[in-house]
Protein backbone atom coordinates (compact mmCIF):
# COMPACT_ATOMS: atom_id res chain seq x y z
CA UNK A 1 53.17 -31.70 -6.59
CA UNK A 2 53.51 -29.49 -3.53
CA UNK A 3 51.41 -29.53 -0.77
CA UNK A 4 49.95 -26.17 -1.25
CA UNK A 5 49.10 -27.21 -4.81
CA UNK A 6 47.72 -30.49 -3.94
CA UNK A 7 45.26 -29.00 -1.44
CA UNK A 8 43.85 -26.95 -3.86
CA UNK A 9 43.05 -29.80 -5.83
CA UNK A 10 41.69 -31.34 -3.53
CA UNK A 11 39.51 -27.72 -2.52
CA UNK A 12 38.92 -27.40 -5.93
CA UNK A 13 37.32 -31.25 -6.39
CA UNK A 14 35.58 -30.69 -3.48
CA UNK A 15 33.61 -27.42 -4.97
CA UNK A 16 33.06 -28.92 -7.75
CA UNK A 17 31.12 -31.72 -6.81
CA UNK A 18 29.19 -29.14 -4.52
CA UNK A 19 28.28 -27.37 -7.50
CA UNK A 20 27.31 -29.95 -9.44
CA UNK A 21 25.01 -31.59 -6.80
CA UNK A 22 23.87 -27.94 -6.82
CA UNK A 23 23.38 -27.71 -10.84
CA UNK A 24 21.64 -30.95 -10.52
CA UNK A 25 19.26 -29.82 -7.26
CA UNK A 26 18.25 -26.81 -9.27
CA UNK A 27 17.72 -28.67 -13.21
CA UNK A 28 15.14 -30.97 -10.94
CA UNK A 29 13.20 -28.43 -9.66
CA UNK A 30 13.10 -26.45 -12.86
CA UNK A 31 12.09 -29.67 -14.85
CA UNK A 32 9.54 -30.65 -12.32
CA UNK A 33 8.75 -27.51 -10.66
CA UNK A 34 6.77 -28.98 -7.48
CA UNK A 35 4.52 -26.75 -6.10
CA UNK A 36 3.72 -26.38 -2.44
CA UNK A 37 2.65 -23.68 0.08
CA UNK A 38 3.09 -21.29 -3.33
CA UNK A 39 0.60 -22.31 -4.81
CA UNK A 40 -1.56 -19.63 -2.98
CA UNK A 41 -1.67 -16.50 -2.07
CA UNK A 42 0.36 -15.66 0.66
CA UNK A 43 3.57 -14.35 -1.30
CA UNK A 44 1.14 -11.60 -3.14
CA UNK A 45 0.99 -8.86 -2.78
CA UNK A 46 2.09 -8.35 1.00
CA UNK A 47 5.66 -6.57 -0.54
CA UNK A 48 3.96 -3.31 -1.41
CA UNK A 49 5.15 -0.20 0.75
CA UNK A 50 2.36 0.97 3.14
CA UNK A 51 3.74 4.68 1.76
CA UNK A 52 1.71 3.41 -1.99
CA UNK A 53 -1.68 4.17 -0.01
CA UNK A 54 -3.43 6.34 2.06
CA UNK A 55 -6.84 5.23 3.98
CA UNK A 56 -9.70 7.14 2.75
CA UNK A 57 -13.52 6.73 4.21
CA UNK A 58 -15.13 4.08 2.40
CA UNK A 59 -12.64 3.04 0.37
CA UNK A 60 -10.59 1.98 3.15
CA UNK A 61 -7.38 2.51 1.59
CA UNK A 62 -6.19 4.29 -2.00
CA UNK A 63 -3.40 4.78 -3.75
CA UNK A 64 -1.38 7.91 -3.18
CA UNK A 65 -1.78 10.36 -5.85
CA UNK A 66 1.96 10.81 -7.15
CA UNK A 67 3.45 7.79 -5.77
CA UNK A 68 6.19 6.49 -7.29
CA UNK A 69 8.27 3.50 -6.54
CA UNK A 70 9.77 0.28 -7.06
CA UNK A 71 8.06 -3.16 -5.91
CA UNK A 72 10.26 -6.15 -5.59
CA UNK A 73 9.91 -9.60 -4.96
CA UNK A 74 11.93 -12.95 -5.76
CA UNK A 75 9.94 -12.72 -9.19
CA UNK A 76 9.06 -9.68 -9.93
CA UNK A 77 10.69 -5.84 -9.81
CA UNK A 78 8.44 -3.16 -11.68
CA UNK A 79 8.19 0.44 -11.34
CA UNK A 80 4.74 1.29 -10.33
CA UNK A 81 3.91 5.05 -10.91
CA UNK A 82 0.29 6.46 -9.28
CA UNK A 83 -1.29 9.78 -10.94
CA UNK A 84 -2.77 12.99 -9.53
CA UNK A 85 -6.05 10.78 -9.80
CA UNK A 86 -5.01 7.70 -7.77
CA UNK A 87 -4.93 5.41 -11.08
CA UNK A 88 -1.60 3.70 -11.90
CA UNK A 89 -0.54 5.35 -15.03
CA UNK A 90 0.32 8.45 -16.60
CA UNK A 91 -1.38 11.74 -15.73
CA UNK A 92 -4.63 12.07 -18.34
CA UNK A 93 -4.40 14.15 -20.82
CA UNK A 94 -7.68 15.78 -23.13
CA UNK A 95 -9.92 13.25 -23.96
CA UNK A 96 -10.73 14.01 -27.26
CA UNK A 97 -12.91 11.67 -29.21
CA UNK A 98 -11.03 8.63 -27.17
CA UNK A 99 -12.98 6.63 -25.92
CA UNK A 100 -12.27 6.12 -21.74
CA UNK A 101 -12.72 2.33 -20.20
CA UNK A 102 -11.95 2.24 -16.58
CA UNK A 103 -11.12 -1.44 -15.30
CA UNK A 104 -11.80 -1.69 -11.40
CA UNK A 105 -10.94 -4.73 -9.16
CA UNK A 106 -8.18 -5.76 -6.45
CA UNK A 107 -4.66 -7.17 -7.23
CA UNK A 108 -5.02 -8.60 -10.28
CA UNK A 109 -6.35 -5.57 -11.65
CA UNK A 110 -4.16 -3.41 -10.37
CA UNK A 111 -0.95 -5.88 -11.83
CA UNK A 112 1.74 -4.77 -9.52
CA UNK A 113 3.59 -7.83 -10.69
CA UNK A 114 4.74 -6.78 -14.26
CA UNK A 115 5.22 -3.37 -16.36
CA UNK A 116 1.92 -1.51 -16.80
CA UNK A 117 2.99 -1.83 -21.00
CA UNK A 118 2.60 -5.49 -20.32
CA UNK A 119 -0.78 -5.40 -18.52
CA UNK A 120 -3.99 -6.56 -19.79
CA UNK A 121 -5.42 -2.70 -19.64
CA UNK A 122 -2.78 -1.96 -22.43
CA UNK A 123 -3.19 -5.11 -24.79
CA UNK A 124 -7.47 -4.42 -24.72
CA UNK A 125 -6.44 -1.02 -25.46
CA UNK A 126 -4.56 -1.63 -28.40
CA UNK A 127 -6.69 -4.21 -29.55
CA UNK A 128 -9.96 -2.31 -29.17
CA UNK A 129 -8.11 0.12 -31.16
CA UNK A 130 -7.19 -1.70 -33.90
CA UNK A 131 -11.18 -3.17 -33.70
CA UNK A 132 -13.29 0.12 -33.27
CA UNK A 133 -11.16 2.05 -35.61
CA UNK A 134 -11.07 5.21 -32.82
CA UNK A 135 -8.37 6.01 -30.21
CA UNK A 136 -9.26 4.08 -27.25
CA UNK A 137 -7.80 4.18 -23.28
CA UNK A 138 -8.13 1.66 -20.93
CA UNK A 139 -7.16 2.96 -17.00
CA UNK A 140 -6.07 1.06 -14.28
CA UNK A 141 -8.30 1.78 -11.22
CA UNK A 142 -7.18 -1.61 -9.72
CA UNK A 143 -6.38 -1.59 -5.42
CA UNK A 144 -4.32 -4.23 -4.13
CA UNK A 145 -7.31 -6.28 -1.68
CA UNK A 146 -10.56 -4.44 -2.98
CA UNK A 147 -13.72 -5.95 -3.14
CA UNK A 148 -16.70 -5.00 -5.32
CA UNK A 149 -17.94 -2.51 -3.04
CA UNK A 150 -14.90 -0.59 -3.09
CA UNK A 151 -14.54 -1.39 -7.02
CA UNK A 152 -18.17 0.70 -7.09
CA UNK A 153 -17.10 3.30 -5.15
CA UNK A 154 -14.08 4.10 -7.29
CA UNK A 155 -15.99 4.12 -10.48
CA UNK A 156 -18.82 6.56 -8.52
CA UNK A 157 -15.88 8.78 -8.05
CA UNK A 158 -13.99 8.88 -10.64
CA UNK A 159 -16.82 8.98 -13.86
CA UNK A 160 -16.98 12.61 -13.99
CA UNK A 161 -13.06 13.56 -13.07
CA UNK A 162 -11.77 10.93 -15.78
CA UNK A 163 -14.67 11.46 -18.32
CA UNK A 164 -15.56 7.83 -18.18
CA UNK A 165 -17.67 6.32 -21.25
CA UNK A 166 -17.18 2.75 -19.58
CA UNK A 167 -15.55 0.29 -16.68
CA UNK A 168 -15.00 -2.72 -16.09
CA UNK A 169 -15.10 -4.60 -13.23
CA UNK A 170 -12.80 -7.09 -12.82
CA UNK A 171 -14.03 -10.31 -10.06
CA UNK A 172 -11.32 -12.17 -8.96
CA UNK A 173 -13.03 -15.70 -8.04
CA UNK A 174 -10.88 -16.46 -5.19
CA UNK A 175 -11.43 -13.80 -2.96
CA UNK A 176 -14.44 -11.18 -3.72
CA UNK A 177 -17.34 -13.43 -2.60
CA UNK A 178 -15.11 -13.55 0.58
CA UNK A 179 -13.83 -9.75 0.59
CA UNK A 180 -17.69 -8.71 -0.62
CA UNK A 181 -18.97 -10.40 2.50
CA UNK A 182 -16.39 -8.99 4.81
CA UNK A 183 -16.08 -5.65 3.42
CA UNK A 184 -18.35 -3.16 6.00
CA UNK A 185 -17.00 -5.26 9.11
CA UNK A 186 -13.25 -4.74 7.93
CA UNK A 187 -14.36 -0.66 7.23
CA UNK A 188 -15.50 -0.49 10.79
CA UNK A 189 -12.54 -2.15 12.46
CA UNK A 190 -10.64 0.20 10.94
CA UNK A 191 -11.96 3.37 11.85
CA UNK A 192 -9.82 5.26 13.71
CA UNK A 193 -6.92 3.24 13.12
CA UNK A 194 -4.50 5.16 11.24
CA UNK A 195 -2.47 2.62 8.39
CA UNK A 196 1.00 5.01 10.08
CA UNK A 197 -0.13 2.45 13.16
CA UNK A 198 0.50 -0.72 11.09
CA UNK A 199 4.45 -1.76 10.79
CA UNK A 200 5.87 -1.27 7.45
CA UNK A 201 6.58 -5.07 5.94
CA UNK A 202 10.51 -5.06 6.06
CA UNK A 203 11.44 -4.88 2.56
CA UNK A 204 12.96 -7.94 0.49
CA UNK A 205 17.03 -8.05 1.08
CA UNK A 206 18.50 -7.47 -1.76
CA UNK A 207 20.27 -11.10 -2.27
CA UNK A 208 16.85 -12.89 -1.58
CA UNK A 209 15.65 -11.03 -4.11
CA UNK A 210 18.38 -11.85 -6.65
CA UNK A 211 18.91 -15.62 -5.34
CA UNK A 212 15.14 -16.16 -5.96
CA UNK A 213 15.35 -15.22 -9.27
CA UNK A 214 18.34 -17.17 -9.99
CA UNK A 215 17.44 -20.57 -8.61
CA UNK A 216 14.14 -22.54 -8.13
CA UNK A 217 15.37 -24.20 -5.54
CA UNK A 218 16.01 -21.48 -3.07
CA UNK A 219 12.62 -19.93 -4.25
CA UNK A 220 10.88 -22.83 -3.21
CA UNK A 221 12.93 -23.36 -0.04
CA UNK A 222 12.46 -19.70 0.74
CA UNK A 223 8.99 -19.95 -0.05
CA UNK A 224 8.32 -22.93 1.73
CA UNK A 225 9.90 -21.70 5.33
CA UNK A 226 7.45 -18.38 5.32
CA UNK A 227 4.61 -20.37 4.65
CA UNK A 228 4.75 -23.25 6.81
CA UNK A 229 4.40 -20.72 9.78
CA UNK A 230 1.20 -20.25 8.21
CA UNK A 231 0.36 -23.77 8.07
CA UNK A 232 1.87 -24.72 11.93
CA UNK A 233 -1.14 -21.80 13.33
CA UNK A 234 -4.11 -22.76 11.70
CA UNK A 235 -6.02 -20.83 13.62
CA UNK A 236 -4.12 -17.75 12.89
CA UNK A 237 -5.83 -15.21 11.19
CA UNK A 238 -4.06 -15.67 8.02
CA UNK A 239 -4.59 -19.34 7.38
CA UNK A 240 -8.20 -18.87 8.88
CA UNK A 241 -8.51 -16.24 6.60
CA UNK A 242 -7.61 -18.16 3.53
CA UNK A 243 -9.33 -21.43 4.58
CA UNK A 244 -12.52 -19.63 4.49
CA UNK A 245 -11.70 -18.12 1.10
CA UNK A 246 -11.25 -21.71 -0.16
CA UNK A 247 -14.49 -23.34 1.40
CA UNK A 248 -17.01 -21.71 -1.16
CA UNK A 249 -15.23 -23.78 -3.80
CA UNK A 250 -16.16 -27.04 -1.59
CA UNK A 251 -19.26 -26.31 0.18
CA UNK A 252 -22.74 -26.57 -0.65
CA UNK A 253 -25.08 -24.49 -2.87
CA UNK A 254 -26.89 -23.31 0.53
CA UNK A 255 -23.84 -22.08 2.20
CA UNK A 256 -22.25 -19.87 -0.88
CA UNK A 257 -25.62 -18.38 -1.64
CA UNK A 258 -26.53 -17.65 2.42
CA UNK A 259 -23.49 -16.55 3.51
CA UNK A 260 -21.92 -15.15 0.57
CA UNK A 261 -23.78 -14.53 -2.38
CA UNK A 262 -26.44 -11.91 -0.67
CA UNK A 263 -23.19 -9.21 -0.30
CA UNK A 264 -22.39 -9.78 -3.75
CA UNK A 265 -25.53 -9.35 -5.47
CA UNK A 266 -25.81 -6.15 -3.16
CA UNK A 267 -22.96 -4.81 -4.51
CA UNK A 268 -23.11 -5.87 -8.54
CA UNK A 269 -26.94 -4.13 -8.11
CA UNK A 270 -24.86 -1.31 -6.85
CA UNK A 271 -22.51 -1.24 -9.51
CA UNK A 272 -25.19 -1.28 -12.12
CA UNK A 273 -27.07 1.37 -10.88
CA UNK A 274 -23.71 3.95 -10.20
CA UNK A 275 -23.44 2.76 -13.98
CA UNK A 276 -26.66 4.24 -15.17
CA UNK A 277 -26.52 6.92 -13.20
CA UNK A 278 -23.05 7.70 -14.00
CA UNK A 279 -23.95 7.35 -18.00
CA UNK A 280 -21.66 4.33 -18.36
CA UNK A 281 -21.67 1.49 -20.57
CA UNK A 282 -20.55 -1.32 -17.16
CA UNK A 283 -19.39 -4.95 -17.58
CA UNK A 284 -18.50 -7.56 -15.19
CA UNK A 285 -14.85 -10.30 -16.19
CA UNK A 286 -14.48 -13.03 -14.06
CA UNK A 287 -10.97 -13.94 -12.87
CA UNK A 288 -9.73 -17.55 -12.07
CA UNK A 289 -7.23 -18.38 -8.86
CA UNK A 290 -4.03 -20.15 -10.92
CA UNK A 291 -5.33 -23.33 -9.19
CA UNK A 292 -8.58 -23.30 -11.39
CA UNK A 293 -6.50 -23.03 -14.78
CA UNK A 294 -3.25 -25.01 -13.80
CA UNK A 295 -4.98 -27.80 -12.49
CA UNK A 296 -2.30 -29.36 -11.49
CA UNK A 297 -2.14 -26.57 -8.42
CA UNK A 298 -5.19 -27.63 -6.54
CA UNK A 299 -4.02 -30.68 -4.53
CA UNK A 300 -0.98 -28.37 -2.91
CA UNK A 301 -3.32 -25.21 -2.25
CA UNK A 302 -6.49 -27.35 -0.47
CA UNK A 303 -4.19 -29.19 1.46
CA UNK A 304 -2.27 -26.14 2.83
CA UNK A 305 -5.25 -25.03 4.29
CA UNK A 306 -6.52 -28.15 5.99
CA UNK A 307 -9.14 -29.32 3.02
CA UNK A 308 -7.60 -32.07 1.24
CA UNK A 309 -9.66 -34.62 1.95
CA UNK A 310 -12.48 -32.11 -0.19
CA UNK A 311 -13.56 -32.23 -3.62
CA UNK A 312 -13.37 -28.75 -4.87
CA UNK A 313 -16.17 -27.63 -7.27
CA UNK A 314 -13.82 -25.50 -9.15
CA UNK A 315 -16.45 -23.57 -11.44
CA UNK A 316 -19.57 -23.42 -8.76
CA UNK A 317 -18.33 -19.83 -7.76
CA UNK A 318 -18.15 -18.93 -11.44
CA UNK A 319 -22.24 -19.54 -11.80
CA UNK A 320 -23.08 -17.96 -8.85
CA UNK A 321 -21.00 -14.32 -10.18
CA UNK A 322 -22.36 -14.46 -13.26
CA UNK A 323 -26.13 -15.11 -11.89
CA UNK A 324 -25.04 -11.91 -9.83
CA UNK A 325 -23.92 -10.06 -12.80
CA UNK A 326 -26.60 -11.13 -15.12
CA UNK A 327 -29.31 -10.47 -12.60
CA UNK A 328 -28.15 -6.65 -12.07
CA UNK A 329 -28.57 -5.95 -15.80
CA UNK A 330 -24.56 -6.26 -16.48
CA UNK A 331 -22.95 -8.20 -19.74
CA UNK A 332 -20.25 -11.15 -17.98
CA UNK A 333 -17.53 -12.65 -19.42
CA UNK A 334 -15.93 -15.46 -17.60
CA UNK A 335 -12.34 -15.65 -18.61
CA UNK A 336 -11.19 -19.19 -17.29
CA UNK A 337 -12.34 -20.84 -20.27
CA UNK A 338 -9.38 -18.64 -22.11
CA UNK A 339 -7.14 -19.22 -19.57
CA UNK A 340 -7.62 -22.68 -20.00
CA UNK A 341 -7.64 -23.28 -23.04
CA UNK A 342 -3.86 -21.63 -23.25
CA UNK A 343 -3.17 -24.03 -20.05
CA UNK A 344 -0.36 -25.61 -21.92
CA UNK A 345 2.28 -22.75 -20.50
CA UNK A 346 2.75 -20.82 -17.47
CA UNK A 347 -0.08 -18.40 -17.57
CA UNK A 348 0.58 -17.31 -13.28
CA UNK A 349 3.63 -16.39 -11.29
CA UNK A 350 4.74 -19.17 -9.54
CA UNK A 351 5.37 -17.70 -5.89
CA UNK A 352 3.17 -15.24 -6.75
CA UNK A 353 -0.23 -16.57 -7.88
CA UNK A 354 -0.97 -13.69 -10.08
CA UNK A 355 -1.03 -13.31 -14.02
CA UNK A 356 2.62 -13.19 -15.52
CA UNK A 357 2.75 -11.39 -19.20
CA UNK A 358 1.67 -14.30 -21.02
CA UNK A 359 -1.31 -14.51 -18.62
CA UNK A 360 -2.56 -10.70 -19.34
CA UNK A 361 -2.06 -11.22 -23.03
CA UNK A 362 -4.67 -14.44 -22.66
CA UNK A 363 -6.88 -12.22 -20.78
CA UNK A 364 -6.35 -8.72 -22.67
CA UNK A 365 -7.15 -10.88 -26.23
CA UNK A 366 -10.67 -12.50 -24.21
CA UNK A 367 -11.41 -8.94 -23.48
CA UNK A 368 -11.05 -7.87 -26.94
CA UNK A 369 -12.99 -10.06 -28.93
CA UNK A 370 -15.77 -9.71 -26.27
CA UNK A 371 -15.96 -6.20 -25.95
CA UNK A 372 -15.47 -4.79 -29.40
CA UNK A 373 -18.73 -6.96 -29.68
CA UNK A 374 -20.42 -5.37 -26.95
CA UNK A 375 -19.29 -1.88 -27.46
């Protein structure tokens, strides 16, 4: 054997042990999938092009009517269209005897992270079709990072353009009590302050985006390394941010109802009484964090935040929303017993933290059987 052919042997050994150690790196962490600093928020949904909104008084930011784009991420890459009214979607066309649900909400409303065929607006639809026996359209009015206040305000002013007959608001557990308590001091600090004046997140490189979706491994790794800035500065505004989203599911009655419930009440009374005024049949869906469905999540997400050592009291927020709700006049369906109960697969993104398609099917079906009820 010549020496040229013997070194490439030898090159050829030697790459294929590397790959195999690398097949073998990668079957772990698919067959154990560990979760760490993913297991929050962070990753979601910070990759969506300042250009999708405009800020608007009030509202503090809306979509752009006529956007149109592409949002990518290690997990996801969806085409995300906005209409002349700021809903993702389609323009509308006549009404006729359809009737017109408008779901409200933040991020998980709004479902950035898969196809709007796929989203739970279009499986209710069909459903409450099949149910009701009449044509029936469901419209995404979800914002990335809305609260209820905002939610309101987008139903006051969009009943009479989109010839509303119903919404939906959709309260995402882990964050409104938080974002509801927050909202008029982040309104004010933003006055003035034009969202051209915030740097455009850098978008995704294009092999991070393809590597990620390839291996575990490297989405973990990749995942791990943005994160643990987070974790190094815990008293940066991010990780104070999200450690204070977290404490209502570990601190006493007194504190969630002092501190936090008041804003929300405020704000579900609000909704109720836009609703009436407005003409609207209004209902209120709660929406779980992964970590309160996959329980296996929790340990990883308290302890990126500095609460380990806490006991979290995972459905205490859940009573306190649908006291809210029930106490402003509004029907409430809590969908983490549904999520639950289809616990036994991946219902969330992993990186992500938001539903994947299975996950808005669960939720679309809940929705379906409750509201064909109600309606």
């Amino acid at each position: 054997m010549s020496t040229l052919r013997r070194i490439g042997a030898r090159l050829a050994l030697v790459l294929g042990g590397i790959l195999a150690g690398l097949l073998l790196v990668e079957g772990w962490f698919r067959l154990r999938q560990p979760l760490g600093p993913e297991a929050i928020l962070f990753n979601a949904p910070g990759f969506s092009p300042l250009d999708l909104y405009d800020q608007v008084p009030e509202l503090i930011t809306s979509p752009h009517p006529g956007w149109t784009g592409w949002i990518s991420t290690m997990e996801y890459r969806t085409r995300v269209s906005i209409n002349e009214l700021g809903l993702r979607g389609p323009e509308l066309e006549d009404k006729g005897d359809a009737l017109r649900i408008l779901a409200v909400g933040d991020s998980f409303t709004m479902s950035v992270q898969v196809d709007l065929d796929d989203t739970f607006q279009s499986v209710l639809a069909e459903g409450l079709e099949e149910r009701l026996d009449r044509p029936v359209e469901v419209l995404n009015g979800g914002v990335d990072g809305y609260g209820s206040q905002q939610a309101t305000l987008r139903v006051e002013r969009l009943a009479d353009a989109a010839e509303l007959d119903a919404a939906v608001l959709v309260f995402f557990l882990g964050n409104d009590f938080y974002d509801n308590a927050n909202y008029q001091h982040l309104a004010r600090s933003l006055q003035g302050r034009p969202l051209e004046a915030i740097p455009d997140p850098p978008p995704m490189p294009l092999w991070i985006q393809v590597m990620g979706r390839l291996s575990y491994a490297y989405a973990y790794w990749e995942v791990t390394q943005a994160t643990r800035f987070h974790a190094a500065n815990p008293k940066g505004g991010q990780m104070r941010r999200y450690r204070e989203e977290l404490e209502i599911f570990t601190e006493s009655r007194g504190k969630l109802r002092n501190r936090y419930g008041p804003p929300t009440d405020k704000a579900l009374r609000r909704f109720a009484e836009v609703c009436d005024g407005k003409g609207l049949r209004c209902f209120v869906t709660l929406a779980p964090a992964a970590w309160q469905v996959h329980e296996e999540r929790q340990a990883a997400t308290f302890e990126l935040v500095g609460l380990g050592d806490s006991k979290p009291m995972l459905d205490t927020p859940a009573l306190w929303a649908t006291e809210a709700a029930e106490g402003a006049g509004l029907p409430v369906l809590d969908l983490t017993p549904s999520l639950r109960e289809a616990a036994d697969e991946p219902l969330y993104l992993v990186f992500d933290g938001h539903w994947n398609e299975r996950g808005h099917e669960v939720v679309g079906e809940a929705l379906v059987h409750w509201l064909a009820e109600e309606l």
